[in-house]
N, C-alpha and C. Protein backbone atom coordinates (compact mmCIF):
# COMPACT_ATOMS: atom_id res chain seq x y z
N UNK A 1 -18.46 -12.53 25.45
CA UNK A 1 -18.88 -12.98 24.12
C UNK A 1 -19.51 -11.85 23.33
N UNK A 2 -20.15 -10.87 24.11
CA UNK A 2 -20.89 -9.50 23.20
C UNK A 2 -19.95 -9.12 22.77
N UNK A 3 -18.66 -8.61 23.02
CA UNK A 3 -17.38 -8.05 22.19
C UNK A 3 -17.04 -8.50 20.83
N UNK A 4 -16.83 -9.82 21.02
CA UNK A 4 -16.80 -11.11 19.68
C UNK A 4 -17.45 -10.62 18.61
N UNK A 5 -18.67 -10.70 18.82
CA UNK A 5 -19.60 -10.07 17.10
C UNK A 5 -19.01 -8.90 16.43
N UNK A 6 -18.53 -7.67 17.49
CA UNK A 6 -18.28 -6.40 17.14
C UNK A 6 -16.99 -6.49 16.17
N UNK A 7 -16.00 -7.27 16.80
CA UNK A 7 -14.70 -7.79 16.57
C UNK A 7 -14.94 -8.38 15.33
N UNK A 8 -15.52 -9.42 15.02
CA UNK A 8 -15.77 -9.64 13.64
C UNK A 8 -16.15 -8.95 12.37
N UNK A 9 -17.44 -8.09 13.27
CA UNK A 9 -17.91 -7.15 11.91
C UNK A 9 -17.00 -5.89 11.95
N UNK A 10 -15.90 -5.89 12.16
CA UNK A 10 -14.96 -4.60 12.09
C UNK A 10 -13.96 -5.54 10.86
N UNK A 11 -13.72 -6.70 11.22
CA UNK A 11 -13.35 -7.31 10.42
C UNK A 11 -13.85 -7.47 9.01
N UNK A 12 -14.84 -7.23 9.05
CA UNK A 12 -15.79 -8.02 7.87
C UNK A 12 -15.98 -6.73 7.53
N UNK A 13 -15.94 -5.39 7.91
CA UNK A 13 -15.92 -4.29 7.26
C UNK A 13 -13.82 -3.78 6.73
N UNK A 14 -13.02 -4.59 7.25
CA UNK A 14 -12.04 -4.12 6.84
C UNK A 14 -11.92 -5.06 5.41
N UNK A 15 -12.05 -6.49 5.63
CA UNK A 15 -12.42 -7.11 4.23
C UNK A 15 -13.02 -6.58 3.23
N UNK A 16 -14.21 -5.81 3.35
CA UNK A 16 -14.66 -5.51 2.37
C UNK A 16 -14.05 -3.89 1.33
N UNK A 17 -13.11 -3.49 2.96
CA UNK A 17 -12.93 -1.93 2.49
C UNK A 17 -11.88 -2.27 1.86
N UNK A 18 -10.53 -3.51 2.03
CA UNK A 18 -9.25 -3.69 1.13
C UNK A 18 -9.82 -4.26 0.15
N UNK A 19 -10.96 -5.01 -0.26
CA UNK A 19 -11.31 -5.69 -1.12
C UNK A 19 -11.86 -4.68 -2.31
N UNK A 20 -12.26 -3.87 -1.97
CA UNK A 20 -12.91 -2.54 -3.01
C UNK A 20 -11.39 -2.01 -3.16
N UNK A 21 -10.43 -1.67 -2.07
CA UNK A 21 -9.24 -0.80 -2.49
C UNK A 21 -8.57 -1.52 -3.28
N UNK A 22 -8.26 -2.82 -3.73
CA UNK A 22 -7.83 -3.57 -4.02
C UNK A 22 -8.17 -4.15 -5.97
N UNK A 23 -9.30 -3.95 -5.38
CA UNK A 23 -10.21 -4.20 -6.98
C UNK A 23 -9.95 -2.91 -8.08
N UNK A 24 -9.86 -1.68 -7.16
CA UNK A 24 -9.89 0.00 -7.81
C UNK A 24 -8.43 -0.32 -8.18
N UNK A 25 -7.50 -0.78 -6.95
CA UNK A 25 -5.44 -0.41 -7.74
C UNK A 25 -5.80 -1.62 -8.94
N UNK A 26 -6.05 -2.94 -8.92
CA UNK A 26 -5.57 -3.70 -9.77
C UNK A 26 -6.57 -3.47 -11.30
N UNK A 27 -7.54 -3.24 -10.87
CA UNK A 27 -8.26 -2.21 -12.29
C UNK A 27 -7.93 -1.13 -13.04
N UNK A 28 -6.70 -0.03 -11.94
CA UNK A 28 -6.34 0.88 -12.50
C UNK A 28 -5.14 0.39 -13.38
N UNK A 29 -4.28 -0.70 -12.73
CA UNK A 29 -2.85 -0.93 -13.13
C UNK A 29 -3.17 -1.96 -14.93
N UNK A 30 -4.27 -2.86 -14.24
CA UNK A 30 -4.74 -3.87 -15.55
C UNK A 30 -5.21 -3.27 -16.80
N UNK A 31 -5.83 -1.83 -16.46
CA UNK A 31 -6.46 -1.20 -17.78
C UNK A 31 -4.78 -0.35 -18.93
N UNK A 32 -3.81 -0.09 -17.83
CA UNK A 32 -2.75 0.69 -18.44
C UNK A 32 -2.22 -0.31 -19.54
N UNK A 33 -2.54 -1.85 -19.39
CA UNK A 33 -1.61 -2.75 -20.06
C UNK A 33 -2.70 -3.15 -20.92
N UNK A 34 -3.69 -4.04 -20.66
CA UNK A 34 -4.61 -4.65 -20.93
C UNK A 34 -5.88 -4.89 -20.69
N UNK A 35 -6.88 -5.27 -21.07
CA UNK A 35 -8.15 -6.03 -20.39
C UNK A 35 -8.92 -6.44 -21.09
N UNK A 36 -8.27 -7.70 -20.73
CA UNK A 36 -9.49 -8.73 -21.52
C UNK A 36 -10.52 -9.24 -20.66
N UNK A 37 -10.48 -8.87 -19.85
CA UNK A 37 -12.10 -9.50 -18.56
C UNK A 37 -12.12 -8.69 -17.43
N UNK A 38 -13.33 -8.27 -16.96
CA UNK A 38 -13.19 -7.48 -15.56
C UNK A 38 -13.73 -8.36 -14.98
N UNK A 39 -13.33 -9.81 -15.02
CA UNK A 39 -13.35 -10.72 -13.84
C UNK A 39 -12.06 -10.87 -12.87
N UNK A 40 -10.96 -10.90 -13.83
CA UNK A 40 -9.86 -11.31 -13.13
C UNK A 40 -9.72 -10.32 -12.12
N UNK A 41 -9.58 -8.96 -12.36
CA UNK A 41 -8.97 -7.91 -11.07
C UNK A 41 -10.05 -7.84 -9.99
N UNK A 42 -11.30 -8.15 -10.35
CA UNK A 42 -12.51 -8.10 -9.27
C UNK A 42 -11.84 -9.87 -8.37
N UNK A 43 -11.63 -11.08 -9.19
CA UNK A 43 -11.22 -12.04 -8.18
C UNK A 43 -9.90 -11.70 -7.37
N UNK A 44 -8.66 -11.30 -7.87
CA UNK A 44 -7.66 -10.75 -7.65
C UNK A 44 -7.97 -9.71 -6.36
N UNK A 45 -8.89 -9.05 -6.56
CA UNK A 45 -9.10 -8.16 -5.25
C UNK A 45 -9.38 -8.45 -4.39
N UNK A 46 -10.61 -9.48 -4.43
CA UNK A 46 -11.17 -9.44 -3.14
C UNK A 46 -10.17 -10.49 -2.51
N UNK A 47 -9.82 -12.13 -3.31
CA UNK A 47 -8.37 -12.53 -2.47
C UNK A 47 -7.63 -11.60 -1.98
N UNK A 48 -7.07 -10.58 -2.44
CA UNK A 48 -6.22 -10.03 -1.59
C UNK A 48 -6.45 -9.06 -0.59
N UNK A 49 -7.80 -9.29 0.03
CA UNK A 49 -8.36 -8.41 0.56
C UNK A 49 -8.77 -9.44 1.47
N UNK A 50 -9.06 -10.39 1.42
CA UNK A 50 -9.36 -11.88 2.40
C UNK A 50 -8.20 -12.24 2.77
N UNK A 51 -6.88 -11.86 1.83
CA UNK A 51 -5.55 -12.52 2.53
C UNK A 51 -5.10 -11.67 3.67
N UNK A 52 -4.82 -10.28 2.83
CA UNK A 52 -4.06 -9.19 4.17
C UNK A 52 -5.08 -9.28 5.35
N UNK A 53 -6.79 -9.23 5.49
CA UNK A 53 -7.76 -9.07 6.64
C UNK A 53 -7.51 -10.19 7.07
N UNK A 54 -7.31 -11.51 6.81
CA UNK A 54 -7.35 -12.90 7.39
C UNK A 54 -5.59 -12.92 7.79
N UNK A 55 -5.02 -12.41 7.48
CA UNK A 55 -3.60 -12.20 7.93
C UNK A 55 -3.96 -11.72 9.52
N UNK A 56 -4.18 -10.61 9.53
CA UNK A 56 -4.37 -9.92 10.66
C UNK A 56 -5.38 -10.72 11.54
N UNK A 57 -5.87 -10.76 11.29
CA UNK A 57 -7.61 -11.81 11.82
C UNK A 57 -7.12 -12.76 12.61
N UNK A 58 -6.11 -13.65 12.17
CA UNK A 58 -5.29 -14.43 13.31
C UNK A 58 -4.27 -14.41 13.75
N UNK A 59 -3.85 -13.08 13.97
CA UNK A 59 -3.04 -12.30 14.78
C UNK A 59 -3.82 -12.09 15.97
N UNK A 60 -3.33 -13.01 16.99
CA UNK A 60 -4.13 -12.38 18.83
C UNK A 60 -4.15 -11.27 18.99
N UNK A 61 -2.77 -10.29 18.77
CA UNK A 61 -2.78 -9.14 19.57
C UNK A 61 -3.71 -8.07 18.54
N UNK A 62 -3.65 -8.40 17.35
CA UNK A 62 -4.54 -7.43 16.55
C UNK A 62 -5.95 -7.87 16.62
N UNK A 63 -6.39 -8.92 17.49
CA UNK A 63 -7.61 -9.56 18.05
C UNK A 63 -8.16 -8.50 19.26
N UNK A 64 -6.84 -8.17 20.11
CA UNK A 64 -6.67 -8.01 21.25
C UNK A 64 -6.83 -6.49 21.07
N UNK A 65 -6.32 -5.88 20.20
CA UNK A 65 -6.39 -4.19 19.99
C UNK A 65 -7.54 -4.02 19.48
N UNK A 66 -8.18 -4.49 18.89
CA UNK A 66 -9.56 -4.52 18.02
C UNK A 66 -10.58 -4.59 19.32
N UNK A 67 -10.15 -5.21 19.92
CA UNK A 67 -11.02 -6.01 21.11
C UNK A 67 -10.98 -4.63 22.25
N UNK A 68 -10.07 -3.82 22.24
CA UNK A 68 -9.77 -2.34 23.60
C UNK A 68 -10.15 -1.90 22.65
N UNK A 69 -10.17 -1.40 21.85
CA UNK A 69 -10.77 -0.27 21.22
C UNK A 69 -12.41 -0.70 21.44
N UNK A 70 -13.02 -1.31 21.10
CA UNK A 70 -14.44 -1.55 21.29
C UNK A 70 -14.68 -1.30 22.63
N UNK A 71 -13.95 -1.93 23.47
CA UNK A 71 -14.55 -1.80 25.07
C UNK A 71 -13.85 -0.29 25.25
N UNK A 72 -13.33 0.35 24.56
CA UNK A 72 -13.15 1.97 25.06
C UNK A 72 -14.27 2.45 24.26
N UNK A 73 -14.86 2.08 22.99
CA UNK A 73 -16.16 2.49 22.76
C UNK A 73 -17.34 2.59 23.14
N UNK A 74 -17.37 1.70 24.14
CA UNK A 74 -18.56 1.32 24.91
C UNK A 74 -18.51 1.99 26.21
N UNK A 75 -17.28 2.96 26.62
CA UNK A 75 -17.19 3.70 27.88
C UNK A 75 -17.35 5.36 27.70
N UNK A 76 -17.18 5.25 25.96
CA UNK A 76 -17.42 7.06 25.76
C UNK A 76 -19.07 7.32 25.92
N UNK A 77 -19.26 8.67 26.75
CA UNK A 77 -20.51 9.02 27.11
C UNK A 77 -20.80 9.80 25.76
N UNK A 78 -21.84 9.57 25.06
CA UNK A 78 -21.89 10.24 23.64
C UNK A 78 -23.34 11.28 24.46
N UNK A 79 -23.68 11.63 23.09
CA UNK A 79 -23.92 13.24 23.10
C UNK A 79 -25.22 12.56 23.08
N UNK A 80 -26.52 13.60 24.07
CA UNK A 80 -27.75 13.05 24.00
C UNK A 80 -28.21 13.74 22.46
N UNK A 81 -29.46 13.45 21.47
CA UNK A 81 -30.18 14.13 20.47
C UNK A 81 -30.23 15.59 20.54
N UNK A 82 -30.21 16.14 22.14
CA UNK A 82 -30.86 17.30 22.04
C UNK A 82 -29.39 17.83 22.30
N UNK A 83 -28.58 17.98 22.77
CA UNK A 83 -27.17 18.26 22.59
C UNK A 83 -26.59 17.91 21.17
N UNK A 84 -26.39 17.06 20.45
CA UNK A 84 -26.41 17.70 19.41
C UNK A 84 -27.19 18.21 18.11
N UNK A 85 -28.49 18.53 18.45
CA UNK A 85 -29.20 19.12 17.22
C UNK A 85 -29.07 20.77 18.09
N UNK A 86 -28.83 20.63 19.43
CA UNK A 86 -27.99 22.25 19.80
C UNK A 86 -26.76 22.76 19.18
N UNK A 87 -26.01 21.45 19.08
CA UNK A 87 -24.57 21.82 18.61
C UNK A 87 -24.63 21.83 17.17
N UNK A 88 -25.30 21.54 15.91
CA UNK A 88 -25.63 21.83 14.90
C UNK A 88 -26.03 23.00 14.59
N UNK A 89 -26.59 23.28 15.23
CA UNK A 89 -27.67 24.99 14.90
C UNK A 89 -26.44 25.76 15.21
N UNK A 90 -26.01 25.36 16.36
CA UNK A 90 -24.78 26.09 16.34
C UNK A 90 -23.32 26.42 15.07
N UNK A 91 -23.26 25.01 14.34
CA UNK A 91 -22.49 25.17 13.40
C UNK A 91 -23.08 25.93 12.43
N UNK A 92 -24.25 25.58 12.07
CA UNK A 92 -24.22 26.01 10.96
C UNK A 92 -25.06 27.70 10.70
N UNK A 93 -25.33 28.07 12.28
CA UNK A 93 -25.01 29.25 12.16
C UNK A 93 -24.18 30.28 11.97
N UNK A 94 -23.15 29.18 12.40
CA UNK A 94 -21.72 29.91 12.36
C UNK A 94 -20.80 29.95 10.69
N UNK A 95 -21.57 28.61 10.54
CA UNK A 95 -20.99 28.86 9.09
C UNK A 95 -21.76 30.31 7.64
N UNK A 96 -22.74 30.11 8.34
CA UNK A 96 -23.32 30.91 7.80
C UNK A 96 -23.57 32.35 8.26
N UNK A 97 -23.12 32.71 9.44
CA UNK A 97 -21.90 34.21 9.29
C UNK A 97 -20.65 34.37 8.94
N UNK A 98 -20.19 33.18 8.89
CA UNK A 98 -18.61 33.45 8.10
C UNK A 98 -18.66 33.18 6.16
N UNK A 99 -19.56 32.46 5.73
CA UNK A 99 -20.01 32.93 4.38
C UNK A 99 -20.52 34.49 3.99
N UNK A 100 -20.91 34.90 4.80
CA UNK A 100 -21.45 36.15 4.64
C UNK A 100 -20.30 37.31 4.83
N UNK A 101 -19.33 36.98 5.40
CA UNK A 101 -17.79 37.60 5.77
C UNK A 101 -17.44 37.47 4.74
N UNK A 102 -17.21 36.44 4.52
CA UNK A 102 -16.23 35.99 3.30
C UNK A 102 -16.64 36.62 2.44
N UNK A 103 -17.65 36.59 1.56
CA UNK A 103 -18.69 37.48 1.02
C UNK A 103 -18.35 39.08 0.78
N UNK A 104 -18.59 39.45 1.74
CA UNK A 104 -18.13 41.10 1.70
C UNK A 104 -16.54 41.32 1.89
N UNK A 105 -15.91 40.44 2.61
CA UNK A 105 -14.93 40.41 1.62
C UNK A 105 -14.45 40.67 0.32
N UNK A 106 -14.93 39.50 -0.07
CA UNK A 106 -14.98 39.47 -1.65
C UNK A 106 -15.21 40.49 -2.27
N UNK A 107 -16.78 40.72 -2.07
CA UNK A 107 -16.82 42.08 -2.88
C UNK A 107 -16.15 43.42 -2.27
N UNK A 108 -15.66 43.88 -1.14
CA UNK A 108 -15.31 44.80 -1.12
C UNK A 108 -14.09 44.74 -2.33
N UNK A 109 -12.95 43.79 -1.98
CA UNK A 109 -11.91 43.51 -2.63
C UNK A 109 -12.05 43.36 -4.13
N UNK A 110 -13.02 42.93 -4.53
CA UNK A 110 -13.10 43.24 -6.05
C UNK A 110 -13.69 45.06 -6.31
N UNK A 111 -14.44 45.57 -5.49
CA UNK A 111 -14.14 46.87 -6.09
C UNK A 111 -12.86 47.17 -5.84
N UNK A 112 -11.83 47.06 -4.37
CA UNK A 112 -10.61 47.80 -4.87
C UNK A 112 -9.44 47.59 -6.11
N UNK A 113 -10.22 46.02 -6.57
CA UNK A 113 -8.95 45.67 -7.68
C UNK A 113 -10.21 46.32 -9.05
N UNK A 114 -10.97 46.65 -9.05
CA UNK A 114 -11.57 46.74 -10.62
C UNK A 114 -11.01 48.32 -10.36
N UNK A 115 -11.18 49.27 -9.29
CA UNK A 115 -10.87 50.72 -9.40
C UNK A 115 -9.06 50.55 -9.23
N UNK A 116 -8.73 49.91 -8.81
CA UNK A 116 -6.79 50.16 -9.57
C UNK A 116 -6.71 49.65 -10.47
N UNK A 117 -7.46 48.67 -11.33
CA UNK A 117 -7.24 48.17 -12.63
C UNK A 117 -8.16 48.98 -13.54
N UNK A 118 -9.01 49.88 -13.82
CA UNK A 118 -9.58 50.50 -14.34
C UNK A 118 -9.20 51.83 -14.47
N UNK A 119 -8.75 52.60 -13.70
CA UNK A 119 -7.84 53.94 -13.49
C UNK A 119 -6.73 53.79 -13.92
């Protein structure tokens, strides 16, 4: 039964994510022609965002894939705090010697193009 909740609110987050994608296409397509209310494409959306998620929703096997993916979530060993605020320092040290590359790069390469374009 702990799986169940997860299973739902993946649901209830895909509802809401076709329901916004849904509201953005039929707002974009409704404004090219017309608009007389930004009620209709906001109701228009989210139905069709309750239809395609509730489509799937009582589909078993897309019950059933929703349902392995969670219990393979619950078997990945994730990273303790201190492993990754190690692995951070790490990035963004790294990013910040390759800005500094890039960098002299840059400027070397703009003196060689200002001295062949200036001569």
């Amino acid at each position: 039964m702990g799986d169940r909740k997860y299973i739902h609110l993946v649901f209830l987050v895909l509802v809401l994510l076709a329901s916004w994608v849904s509201i953005k296409s039929i707002d974009l397509v409704w404004s090219m022609f017309a608009r007389p209310d930004k009620l209709w494409p906001e109701l228009l959306g989210i139905g069709l965002g309750l239809l395609v998620v509730g489509f799937y929703w009582l589909k078993q096997e897309t019950f059933d894939w929703v349902g392995a993916i969670i219990h393979e979530l619950k078997r990945v060993t994730w990273p303790t705090k201190t492993e990754t605020s190690s692995a951070t320092v790490v990035v963004v040290i790294t990013v910040i010697i390759a800005a500094i590359l890039m960098g002299m790069f840059d400027w070397f390469w703009a003196l060689v193009t200002d001295y062949i374009l200036l001569t």
